[in-house]
C-alpha atoms as a PDB file:
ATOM      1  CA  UNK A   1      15.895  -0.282  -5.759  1.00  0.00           C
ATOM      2  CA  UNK A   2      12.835   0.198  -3.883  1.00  0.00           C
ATOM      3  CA  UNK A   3       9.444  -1.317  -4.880  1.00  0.00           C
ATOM      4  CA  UNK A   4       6.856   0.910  -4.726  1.00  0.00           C
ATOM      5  CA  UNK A   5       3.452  -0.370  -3.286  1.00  0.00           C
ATOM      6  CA  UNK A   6       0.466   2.138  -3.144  1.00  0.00           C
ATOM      7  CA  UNK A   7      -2.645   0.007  -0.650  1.00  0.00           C
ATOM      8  CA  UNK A   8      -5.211   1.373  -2.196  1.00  0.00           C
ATOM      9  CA  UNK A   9      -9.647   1.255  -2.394  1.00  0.00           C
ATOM     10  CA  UNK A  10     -11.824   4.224  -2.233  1.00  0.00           C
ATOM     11  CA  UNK A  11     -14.108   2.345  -0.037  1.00  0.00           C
ATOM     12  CA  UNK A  12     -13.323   3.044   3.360  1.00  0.00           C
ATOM     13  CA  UNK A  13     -12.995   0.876   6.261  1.00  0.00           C
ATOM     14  CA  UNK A  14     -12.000  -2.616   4.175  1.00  0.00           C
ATOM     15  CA  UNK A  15      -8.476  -2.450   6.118  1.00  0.00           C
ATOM     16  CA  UNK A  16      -5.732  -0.500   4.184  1.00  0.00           C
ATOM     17  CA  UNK A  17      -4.237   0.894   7.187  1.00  0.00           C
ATOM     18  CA  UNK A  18      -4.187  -1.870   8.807  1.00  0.00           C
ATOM     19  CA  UNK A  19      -2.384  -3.715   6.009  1.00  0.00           C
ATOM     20  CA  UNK A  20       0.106  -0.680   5.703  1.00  0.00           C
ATOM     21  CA  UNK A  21       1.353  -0.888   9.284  1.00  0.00           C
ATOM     22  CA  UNK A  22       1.217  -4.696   9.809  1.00  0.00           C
ATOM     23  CA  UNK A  23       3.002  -5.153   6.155  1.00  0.00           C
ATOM     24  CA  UNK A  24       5.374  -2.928   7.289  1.00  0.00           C
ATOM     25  CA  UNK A  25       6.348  -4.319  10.214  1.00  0.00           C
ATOM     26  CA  UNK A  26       6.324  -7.986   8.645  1.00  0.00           C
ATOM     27  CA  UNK A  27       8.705  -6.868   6.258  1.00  0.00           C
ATOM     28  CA  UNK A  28      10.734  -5.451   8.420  1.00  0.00           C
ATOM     29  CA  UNK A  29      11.253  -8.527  10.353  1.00  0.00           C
ATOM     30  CA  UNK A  30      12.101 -10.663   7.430  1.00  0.00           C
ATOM     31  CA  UNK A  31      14.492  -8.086   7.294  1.00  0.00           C
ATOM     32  CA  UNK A  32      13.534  -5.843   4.960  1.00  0.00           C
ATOM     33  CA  UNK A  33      14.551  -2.153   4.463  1.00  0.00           C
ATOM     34  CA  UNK A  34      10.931  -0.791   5.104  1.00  0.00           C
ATOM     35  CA  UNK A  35       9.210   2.818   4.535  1.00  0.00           C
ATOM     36  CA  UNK A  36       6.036   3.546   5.002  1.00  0.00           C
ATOM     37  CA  UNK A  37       3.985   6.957   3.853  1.00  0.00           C
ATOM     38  CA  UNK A  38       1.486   8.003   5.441  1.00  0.00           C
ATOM     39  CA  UNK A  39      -0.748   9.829   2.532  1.00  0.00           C
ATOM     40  CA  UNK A  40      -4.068  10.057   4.782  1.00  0.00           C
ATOM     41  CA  UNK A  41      -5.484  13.057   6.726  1.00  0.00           C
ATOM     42  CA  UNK A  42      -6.709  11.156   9.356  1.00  0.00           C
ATOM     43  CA  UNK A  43      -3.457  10.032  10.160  1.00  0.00           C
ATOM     44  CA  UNK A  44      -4.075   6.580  11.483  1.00  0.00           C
ATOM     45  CA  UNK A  45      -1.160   5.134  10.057  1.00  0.00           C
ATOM     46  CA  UNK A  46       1.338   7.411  11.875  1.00  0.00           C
ATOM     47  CA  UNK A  47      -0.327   6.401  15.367  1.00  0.00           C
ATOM     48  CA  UNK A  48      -0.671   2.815  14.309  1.00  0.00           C
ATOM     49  CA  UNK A  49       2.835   2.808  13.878  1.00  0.00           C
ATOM     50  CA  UNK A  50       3.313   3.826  17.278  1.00  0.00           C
ATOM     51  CA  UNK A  51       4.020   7.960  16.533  1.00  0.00           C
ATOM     52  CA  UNK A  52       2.515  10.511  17.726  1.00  0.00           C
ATOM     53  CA  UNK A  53       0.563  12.834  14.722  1.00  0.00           C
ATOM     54  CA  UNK A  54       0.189  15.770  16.867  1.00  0.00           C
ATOM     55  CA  UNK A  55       3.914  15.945  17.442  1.00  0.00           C
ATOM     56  CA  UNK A  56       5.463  16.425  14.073  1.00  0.00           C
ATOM     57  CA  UNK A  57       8.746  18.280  13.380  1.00  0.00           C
ATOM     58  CA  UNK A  58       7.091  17.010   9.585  1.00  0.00           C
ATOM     59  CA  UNK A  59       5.112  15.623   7.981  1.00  0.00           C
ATOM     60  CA  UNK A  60       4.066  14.114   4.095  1.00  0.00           C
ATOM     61  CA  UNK A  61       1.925  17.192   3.605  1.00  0.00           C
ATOM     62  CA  UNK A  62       5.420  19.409   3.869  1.00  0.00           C
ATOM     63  CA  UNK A  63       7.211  17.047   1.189  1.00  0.00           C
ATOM     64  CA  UNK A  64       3.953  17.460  -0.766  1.00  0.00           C
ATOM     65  CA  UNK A  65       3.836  20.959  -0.956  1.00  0.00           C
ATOM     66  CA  UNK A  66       7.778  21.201  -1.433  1.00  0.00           C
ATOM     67  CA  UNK A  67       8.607  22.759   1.919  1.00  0.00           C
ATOM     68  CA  UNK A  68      10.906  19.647   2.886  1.00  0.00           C
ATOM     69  CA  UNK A  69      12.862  17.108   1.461  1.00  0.00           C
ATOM     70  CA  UNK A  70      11.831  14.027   2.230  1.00  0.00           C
ATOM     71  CA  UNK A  71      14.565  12.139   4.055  1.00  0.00           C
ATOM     72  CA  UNK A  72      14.052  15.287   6.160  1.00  0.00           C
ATOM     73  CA  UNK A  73      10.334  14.151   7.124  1.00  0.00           C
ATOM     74  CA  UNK A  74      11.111  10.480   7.944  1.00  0.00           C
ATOM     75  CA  UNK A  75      10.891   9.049  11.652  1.00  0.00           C
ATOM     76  CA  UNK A  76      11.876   5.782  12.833  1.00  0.00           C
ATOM     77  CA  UNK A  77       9.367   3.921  14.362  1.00  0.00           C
ATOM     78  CA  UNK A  78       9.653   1.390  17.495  1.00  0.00           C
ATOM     79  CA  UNK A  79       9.573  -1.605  15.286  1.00  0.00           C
ATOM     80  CA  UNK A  80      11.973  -1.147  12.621  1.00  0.00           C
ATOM     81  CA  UNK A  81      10.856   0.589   9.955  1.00  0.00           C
ATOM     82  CA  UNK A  82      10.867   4.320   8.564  1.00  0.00           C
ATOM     83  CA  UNK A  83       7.706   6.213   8.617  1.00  0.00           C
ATOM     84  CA  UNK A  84       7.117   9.683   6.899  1.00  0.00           C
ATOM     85  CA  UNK A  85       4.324  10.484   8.982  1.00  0.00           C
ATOM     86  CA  UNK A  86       0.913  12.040   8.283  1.00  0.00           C
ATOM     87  CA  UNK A  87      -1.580  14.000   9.805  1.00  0.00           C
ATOM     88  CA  UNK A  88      -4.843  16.843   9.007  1.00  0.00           C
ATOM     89  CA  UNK A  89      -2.637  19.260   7.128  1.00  0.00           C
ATOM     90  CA  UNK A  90      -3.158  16.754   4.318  1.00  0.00           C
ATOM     91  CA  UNK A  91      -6.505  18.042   3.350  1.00  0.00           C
ATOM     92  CA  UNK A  92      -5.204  21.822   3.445  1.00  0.00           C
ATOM     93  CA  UNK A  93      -1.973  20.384   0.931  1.00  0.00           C
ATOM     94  CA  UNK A  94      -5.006  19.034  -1.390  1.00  0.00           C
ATOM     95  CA  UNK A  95      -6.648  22.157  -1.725  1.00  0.00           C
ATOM     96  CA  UNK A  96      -3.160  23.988  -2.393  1.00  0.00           C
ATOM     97  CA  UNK A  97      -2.263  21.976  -5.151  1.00  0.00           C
ATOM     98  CA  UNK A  98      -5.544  22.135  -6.981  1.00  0.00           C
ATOM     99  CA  UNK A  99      -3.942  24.440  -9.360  1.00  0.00           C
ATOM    100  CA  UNK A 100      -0.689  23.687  -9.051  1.00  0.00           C
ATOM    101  CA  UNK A 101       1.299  22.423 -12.256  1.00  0.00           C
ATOM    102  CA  UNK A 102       2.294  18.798 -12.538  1.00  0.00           C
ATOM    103  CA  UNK A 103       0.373  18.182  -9.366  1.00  0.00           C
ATOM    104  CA  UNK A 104       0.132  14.564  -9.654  1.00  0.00           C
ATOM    105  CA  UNK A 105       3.737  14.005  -9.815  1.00  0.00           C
ATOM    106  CA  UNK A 106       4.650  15.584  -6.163  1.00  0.00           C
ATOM    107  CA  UNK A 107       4.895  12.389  -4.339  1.00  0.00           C
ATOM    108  CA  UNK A 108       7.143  10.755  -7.491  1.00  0.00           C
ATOM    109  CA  UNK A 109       9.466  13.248  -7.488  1.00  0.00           C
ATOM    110  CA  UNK A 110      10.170  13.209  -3.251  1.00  0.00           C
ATOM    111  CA  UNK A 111      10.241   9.365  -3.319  1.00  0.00           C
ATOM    112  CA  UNK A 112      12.435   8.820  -6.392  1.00  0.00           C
ATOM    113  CA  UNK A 113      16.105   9.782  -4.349  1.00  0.00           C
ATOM    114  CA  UNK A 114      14.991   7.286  -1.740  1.00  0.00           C
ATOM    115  CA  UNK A 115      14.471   4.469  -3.743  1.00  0.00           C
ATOM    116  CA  UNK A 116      18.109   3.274  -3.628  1.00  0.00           C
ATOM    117  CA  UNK A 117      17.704   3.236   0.175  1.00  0.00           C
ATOM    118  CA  UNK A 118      14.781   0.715   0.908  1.00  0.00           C
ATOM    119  CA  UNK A 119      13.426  -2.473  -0.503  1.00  0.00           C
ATOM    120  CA  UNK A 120       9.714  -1.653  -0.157  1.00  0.00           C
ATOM    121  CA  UNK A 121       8.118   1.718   0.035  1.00  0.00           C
ATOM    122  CA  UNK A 122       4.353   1.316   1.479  1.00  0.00           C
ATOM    123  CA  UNK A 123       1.749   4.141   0.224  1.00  0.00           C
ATOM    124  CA  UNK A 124      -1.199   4.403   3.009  1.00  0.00           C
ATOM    125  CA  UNK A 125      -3.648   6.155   0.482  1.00  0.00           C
ATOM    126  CA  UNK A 126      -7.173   7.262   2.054  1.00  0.00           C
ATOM    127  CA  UNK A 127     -10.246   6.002   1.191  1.00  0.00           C
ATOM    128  CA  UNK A 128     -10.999   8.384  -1.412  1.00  0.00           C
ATOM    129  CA  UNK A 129     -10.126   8.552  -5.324  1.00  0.00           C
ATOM    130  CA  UNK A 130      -8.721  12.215  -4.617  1.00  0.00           C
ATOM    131  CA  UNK A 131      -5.504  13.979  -5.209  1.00  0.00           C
ATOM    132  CA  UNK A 132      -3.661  12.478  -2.877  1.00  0.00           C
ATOM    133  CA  UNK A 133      -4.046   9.246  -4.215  1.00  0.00           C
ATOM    134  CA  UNK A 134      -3.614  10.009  -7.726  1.00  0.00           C
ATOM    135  CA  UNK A 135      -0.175  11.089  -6.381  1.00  0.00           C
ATOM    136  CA  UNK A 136       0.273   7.634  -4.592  1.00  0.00           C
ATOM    137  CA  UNK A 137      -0.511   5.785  -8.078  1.00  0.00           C
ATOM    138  CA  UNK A 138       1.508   7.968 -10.342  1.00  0.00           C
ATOM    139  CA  UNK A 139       4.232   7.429  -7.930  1.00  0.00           C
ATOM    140  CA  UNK A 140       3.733   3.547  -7.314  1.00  0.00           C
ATOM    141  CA  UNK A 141       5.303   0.699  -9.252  1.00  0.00           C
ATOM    142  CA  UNK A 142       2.179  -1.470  -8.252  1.00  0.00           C
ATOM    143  CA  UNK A 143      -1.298  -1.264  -6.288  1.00  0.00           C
ATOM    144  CA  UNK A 144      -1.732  -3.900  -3.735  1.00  0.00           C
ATOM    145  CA  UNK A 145      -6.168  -4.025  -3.031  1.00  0.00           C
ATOM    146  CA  UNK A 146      -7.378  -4.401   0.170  1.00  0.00           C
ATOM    147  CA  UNK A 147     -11.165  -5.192   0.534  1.00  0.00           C
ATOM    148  CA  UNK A 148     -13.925  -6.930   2.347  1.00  0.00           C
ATOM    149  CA  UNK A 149     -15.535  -9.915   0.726  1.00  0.00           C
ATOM    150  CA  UNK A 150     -19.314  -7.897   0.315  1.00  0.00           C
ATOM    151  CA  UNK A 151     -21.763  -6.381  -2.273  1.00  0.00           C
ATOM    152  CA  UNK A 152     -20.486  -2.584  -1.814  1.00  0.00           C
ATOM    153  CA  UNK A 153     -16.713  -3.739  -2.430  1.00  0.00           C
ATOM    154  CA  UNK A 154     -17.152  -5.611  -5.751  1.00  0.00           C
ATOM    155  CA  UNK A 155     -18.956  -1.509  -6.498  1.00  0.00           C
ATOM    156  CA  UNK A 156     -15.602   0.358  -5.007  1.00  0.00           C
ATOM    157  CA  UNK A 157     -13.212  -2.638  -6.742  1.00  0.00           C
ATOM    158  CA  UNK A 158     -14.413  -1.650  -9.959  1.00  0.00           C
ATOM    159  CA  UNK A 159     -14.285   1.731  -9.581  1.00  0.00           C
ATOM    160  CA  UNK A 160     -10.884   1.833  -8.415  1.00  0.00           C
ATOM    161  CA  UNK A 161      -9.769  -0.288 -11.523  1.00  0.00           C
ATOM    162  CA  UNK A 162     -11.291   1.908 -14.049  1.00  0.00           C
ATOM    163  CA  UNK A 163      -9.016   4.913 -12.128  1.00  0.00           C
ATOM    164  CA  UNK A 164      -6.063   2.474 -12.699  1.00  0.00           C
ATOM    165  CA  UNK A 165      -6.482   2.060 -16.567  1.00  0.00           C
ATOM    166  CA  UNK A 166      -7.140   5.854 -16.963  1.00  0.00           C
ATOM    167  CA  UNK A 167      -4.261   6.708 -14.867  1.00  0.00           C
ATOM    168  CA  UNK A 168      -2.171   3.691 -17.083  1.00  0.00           C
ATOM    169  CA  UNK A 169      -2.943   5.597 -20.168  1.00  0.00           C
ATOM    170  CA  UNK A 170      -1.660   9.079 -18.927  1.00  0.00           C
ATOM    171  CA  UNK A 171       0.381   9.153 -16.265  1.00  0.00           C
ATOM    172  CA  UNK A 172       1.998   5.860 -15.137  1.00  0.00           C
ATOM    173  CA  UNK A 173       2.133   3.064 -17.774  1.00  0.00           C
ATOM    174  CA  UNK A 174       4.216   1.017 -15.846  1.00  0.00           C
ATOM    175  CA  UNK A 175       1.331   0.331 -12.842  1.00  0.00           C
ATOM    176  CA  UNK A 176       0.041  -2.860 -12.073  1.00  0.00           C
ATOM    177  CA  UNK A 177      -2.561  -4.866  -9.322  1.00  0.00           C
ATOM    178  CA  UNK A 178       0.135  -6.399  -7.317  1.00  0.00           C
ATOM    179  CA  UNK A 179      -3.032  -8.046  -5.629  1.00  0.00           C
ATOM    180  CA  UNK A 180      -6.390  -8.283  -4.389  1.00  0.00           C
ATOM    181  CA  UNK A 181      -5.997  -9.323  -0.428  1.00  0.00           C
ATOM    182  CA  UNK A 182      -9.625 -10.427   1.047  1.00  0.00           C
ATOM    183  CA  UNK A 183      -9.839  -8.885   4.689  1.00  0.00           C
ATOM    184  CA  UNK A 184     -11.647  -9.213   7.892  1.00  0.00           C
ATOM    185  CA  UNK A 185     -12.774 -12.871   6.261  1.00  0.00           C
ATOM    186  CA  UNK A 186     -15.496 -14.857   8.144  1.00  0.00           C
ATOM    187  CA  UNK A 187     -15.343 -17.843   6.705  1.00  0.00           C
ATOM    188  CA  UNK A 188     -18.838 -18.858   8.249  1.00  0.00           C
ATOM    189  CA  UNK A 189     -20.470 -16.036   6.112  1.00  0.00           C
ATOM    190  CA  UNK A 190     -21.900 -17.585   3.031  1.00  0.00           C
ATOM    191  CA  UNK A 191     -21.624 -14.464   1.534  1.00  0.00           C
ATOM    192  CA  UNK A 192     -18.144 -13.646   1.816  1.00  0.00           C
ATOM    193  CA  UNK A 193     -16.932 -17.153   0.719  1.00  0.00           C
ATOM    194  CA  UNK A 194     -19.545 -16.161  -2.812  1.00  0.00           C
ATOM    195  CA  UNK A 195     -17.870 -13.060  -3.090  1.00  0.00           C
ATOM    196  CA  UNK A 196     -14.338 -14.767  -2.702  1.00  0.00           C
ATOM    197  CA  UNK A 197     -15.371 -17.338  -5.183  1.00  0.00           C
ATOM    198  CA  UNK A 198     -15.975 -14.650  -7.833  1.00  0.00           C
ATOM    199  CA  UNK A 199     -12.702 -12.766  -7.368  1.00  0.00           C
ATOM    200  CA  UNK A 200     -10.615 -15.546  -7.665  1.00  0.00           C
ATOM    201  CA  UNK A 201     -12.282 -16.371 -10.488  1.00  0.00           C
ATOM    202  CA  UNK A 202     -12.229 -12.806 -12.012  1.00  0.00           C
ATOM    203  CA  UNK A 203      -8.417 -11.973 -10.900  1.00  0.00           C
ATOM    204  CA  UNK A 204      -7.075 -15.703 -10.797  1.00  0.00           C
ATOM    205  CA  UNK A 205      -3.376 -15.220  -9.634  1.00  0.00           C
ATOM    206  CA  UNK A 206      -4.006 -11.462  -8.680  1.00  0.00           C
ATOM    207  CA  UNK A 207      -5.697 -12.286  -5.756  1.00  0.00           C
ATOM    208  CA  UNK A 208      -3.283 -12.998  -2.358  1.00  0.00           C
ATOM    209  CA  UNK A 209      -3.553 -16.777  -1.402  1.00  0.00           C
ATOM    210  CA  UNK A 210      -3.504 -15.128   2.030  1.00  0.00           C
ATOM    211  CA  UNK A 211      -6.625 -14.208   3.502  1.00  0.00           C
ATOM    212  CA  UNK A 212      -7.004 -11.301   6.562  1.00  0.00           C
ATOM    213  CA  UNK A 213      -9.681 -12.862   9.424  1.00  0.00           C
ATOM    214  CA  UNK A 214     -11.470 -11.026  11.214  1.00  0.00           C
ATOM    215  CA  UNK A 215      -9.576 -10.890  14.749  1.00  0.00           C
ATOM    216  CA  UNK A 216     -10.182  -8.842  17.957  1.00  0.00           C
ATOM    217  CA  UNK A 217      -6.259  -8.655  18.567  1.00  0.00           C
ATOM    218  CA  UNK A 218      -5.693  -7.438  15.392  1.00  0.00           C
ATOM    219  CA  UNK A 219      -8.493  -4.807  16.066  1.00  0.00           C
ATOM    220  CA  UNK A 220      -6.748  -3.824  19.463  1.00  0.00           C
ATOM    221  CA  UNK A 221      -3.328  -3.367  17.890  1.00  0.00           C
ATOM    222  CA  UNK A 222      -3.608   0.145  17.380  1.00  0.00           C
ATOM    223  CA  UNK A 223      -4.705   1.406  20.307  1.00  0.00           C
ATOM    224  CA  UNK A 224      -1.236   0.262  21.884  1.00  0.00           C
ATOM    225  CA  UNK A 225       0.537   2.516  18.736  1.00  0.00           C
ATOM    226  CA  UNK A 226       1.736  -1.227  17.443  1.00  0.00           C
ATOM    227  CA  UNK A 227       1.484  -3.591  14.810  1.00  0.00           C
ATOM    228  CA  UNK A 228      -0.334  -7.292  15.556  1.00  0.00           C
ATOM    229  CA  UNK A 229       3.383  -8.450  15.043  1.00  0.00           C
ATOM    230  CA  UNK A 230       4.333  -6.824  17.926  1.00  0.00           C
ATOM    231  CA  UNK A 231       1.297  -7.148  20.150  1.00  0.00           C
ATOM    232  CA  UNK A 232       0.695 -10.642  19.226  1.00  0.00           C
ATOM    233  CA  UNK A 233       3.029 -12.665  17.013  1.00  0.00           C
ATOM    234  CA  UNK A 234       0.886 -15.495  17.527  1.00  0.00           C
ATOM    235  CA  UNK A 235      -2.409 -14.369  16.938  1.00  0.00           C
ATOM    236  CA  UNK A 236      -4.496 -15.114  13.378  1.00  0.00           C
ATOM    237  CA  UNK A 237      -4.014 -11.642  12.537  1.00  0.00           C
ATOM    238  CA  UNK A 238       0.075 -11.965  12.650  1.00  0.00           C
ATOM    239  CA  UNK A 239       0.434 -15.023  11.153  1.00  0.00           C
ATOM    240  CA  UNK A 240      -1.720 -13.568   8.021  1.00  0.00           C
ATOM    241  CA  UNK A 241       0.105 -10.362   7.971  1.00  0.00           C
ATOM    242  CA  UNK A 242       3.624 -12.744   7.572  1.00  0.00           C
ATOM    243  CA  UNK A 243       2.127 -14.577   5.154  1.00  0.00           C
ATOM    244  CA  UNK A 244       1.529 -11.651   2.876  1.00  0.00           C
ATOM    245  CA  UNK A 245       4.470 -10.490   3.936  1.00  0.00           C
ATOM    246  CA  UNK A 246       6.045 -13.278   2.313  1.00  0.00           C
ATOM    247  CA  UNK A 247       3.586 -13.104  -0.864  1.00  0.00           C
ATOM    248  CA  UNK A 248       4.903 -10.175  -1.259  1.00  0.00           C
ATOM    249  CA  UNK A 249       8.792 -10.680  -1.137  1.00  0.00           C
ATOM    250  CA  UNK A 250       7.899 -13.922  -3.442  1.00  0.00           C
ATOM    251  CA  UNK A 251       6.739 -11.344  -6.260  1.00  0.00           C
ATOM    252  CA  UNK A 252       9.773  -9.755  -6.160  1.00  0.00           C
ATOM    253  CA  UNK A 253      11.715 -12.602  -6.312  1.00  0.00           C
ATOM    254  CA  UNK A 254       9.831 -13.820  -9.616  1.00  0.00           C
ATOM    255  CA  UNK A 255      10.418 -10.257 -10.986  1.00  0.00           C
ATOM    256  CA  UNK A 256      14.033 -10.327 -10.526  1.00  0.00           C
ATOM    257  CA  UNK A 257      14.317 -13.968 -12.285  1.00  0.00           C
ATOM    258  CA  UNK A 258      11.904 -12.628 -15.556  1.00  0.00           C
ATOM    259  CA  UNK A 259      14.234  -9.146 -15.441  1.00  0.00           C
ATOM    260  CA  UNK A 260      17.309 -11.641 -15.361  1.00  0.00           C
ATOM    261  CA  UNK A 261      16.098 -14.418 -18.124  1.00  0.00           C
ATOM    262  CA  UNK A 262      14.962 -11.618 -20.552  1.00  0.00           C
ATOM    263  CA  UNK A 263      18.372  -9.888 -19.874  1.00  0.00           C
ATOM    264  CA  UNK A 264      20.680 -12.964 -20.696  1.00  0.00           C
ATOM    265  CA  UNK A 265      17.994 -13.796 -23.292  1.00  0.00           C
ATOM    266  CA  UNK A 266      16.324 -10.221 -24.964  1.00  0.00           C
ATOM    267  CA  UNK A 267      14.338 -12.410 -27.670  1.00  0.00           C
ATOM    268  CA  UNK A 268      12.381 -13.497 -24.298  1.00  0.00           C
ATOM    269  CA  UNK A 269      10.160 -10.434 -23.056  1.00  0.00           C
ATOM    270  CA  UNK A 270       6.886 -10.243 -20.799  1.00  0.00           C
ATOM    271  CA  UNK A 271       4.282 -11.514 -22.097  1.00  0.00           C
ATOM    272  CA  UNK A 272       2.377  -7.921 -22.202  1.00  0.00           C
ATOM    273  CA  UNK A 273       4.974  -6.808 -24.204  1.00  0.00           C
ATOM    274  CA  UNK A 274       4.924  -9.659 -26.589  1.00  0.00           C
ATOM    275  CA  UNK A 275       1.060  -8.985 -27.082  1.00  0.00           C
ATOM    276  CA  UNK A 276       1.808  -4.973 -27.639  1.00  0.00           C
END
C-alpha cells in the first residue's frame, strides 16, 4: 500500500520540485516502486524528470477533470520511476472545477486504485495554497515541507500549517508533517543556521536530520531532463537527496512496527489517540 507524500509550501522557489524529482529517483534506486504527480502548471517536474510537457498523450489535468483514468496518464521516465505528467492545462482544470461538487476529492479518488501498485506516491504541489493543492492534501497520507532557512519562510511555514489543521478538521483527519527538510543551506549564513536553530526547536523530530546545500550541480540537473542522482551521484546534492531518501523509507519502517505492536497488542495505541 502506497504512502502518499504531498511536498508542499506556498512560498515559491524553496525547492519542492526539486525534492519531488530527486526523491523520486532516490527511491527508486533503493528500489522502491516510485510515482510521482506532477500537480503544477508550470510543469517543471515533468521536464525535470526527463519528459517532455509539450508532448502529452495525458496529462494530471485529464485525470483531474475525469477525462482519463489514471494508470492511463502515467509515463515511465528514464530513471525508473512512473510519472503522471503535468503541464499549463492545469490552471484551465482549476477554473473548471470551481463549481464542481466534491472538488477537493478528484485527485483521492484517481490515486486510490493505484495505491496497491507503488510504495511511495510523490505529490509536486505548486507554490500556491489553491485548488490544486487542497486536492494534493486531501489526497495525501502526509506533507513532507520543503523550505529555505529565511525570514519570509518561517511567514509561508505558518501559513501552510494553519491550511493543514483546517483541512485536518474537514477533509482529511488522517494528515500529518512527515517533515520539515531545510534547503539550499549555506551553512556560512548566520542567518540560516538562526532560522534552523528555531525550527528544530519548534518541530523537534519533524524536521529531516538531512539538510539540502546549496549546489550548482544540483541547480544544473534539470536542464539535462535528470535528477542529481543521475547527473552526479557524487555530488552534495545526491548524497542529500539519498539521505532523505532513506529518512524517508526509515518512517515507514517505524510505522509498520507501531501498526504491528498495537495489532498483536490493541491496549497499546498512538499516542494521539491515547490523548483523544
Amino acid at each position: 500500500m502506497a504512502r502518499i507524500i504531498a511536498i508542499a509550501n506556498q512560498k515559491g522557489g524553496v525547492g519542492k520540485t526539486t525534492t519531488s524529482v530527486n526523491l523520486a529517483a532516490a527511491l527508486a534506486q533503493a528500489p522502491k516502486k516510485v510515482l510521482l504527480v506532477d500537480l503544477d502548471a508550470q510543469g517543471n517536474a515533468t521536464m525535470g524528470s526527463g519528459v517532455d510537457k509539450r508532448e502529452l498523450a495525458g496529462s494530471t489535468c485529464d485525470v483531474i477533470l475525469e477525462e482519463m483514468h489514471a494508470v492511463d496518464a502515467i509515463v515511465r521516465t528514464p530513471e525508473g520511476f512512473d510519472l503522471m505528467p503535468g503541464n499549463g492545462d492545469l490552471t484551465a482544470a482549476e477554473i473548471e472545477l470551481m463549481d464542481e461538487p466534491g472538488r477537493e476529492q478528484r485527485l483521492k479518488r484517481a490515486l486510490e486504485p493505484l495505491r496497491e501498485k507503488y510504495d511511495y506516491i510523490l505529490i509536486d504541489c505548486p507554490p500556491a495554497l489553491s485548488l490544486l493543492t487542497l486536492n494534493a492534501l486531501t489526497a495525501a497520507d502526509s506533507v513532507l515541507v520543503p523550505m529555505q532557512c529565511e525570514y519570509y519562510a518561517l511567514e509561508g511555514l505558518s501559513a501552510l500549517l494553519q491550511t493543514i489543521d483546517a483541512l485536518k478538521a474537514k477533509l482529511n483527519p488522517q494528515l500529518e508533517i512527515e517533515g520539515v527538510l531545510r534547503t539550499m543551506f549555506d551553512v556560512r549564513n548566520n542567518l540560516a543556521n538562526a532560522v534552523s536553530a528555531d525550527l528544530i526547536e519548534h518541530f523537534g523530530e519533524k524536521m529531516f536530520r538531512t539538510i539540502v546545500p546549496r549546489n550548482v550541480r544540483l541547480a544544473e540537473a534539470p536542464s539535462h531532463g535528470q535528477s542529481i542522482v543521475a547527473y552526479d551521484k557524487g555530488s552534495r546534492g545526491a548524497i542529500a537527496y539519498l539521505g532523505l531518501a532513506g529518512e524517508v523509507m526509515r518512517h515507514e519502517r517505524e510505522r509498520a512496527q507501531e501498526r504491528k505492536q498495537t495489532a498483536t497488542n490493541p491496549s497499546r495505541r498512538p499516542s494521539s489517540e491515547t490523548a483523544a
